[in-house]
C-alpha atoms as a PDB file:
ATOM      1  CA  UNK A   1     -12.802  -3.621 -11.128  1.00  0.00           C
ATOM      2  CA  UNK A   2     -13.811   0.011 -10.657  1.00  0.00           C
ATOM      3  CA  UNK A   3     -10.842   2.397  -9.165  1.00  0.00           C
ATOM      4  CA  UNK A   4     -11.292   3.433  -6.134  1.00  0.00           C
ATOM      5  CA  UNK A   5      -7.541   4.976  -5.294  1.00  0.00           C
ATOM      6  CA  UNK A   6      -6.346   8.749  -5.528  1.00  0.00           C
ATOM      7  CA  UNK A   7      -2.947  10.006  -6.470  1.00  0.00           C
ATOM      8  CA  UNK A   8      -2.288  10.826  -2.447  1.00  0.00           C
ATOM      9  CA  UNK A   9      -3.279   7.724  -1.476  1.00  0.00           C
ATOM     10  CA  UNK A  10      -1.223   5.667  -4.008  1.00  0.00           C
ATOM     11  CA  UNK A  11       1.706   8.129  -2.601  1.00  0.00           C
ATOM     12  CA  UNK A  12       1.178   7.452   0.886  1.00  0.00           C
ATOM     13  CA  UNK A  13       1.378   3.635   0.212  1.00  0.00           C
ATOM     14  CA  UNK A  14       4.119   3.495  -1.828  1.00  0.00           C
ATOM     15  CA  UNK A  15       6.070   5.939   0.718  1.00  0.00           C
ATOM     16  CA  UNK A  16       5.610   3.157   3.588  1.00  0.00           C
ATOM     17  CA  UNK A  17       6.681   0.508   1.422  1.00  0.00           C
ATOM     18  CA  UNK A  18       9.660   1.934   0.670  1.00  0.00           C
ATOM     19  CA  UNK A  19      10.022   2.993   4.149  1.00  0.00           C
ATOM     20  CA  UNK A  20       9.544  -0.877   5.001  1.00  0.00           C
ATOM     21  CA  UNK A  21      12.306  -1.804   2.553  1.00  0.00           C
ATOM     22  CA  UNK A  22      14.573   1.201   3.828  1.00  0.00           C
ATOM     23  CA  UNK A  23      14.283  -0.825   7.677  1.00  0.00           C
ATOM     24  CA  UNK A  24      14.541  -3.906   6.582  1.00  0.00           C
ATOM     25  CA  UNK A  25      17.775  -3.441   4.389  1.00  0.00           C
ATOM     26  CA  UNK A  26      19.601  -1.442   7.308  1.00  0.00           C
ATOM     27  CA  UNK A  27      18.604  -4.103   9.573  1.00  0.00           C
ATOM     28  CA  UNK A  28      16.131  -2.468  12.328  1.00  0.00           C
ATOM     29  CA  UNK A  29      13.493  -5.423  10.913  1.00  0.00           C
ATOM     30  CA  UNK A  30      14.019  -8.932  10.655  1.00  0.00           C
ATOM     31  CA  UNK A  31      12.434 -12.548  10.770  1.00  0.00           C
ATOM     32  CA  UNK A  32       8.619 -12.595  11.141  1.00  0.00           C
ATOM     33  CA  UNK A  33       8.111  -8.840  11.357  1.00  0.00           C
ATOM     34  CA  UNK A  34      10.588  -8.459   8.528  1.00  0.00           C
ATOM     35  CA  UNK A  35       8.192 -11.115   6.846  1.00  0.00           C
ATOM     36  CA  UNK A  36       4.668  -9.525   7.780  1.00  0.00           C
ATOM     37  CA  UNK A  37       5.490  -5.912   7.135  1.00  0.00           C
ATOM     38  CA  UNK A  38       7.262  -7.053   3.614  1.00  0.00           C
ATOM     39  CA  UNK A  39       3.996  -8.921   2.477  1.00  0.00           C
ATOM     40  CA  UNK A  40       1.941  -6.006   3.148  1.00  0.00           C
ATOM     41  CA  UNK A  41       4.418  -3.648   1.543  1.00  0.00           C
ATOM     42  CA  UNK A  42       4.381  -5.848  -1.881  1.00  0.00           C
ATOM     43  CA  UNK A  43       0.251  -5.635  -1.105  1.00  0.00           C
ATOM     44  CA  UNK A  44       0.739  -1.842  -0.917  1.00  0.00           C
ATOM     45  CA  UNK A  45       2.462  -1.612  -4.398  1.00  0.00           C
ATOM     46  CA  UNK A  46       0.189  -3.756  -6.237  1.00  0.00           C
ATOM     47  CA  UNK A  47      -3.029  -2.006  -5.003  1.00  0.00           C
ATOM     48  CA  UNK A  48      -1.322   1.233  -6.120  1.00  0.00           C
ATOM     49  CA  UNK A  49      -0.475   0.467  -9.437  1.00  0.00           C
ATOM     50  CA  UNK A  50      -3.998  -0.926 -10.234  1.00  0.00           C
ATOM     51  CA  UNK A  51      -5.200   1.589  -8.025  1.00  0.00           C
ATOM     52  CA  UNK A  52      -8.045  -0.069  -6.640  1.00  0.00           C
ATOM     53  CA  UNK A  53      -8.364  -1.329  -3.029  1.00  0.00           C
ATOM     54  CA  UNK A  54     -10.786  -4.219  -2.006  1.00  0.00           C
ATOM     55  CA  UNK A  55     -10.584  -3.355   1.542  1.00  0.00           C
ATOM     56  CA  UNK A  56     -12.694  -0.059  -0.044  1.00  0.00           C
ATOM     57  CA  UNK A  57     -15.125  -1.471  -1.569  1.00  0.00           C
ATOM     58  CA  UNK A  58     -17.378  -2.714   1.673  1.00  0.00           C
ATOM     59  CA  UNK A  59     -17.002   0.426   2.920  1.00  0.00           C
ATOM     60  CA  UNK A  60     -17.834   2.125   0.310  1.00  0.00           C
ATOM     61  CA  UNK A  61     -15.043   4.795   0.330  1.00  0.00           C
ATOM     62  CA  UNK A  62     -13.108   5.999  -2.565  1.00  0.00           C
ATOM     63  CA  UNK A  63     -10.459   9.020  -2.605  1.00  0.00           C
ATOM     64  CA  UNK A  64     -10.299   9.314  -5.992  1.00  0.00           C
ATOM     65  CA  UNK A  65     -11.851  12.668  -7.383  1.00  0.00           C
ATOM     66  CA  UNK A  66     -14.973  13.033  -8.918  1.00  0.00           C
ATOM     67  CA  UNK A  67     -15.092  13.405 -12.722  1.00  0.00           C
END
């Protein structure tokens, strides 16, 4: 599993999950939304500690930098 994630982009995906959390603990999200956008926040903070993204890969993008 090659990474394929930058610092910015881990950022900007662990920013919306926590922004996800922040709705759904106040209440502005609940029941299947509450249930979709949660899933995909977990998804979020898993690819950005591994950084690596599969969704990348047939794409063939990659925001890391270039050593």
């Amino acid at each position: 599993m090659k990474k394929n994630m930058g610092l910015t982009d881990k950022i900007i995906r662990i920013a919306a999950a926590i922004f996800v959390a922040i709705l759904y603990f106040m209440g502005t999200i609940s029941g299947m939304i509450a249930l979709v956008l949660g899933i995909f926040a977990i998804i979020m903070v898993i690819t950005s500690f591994i950084s690596f993204c599969p969704l990348y890969i047939p794409f063939g993008i990659s925001t890391r930098k270039k050593e």
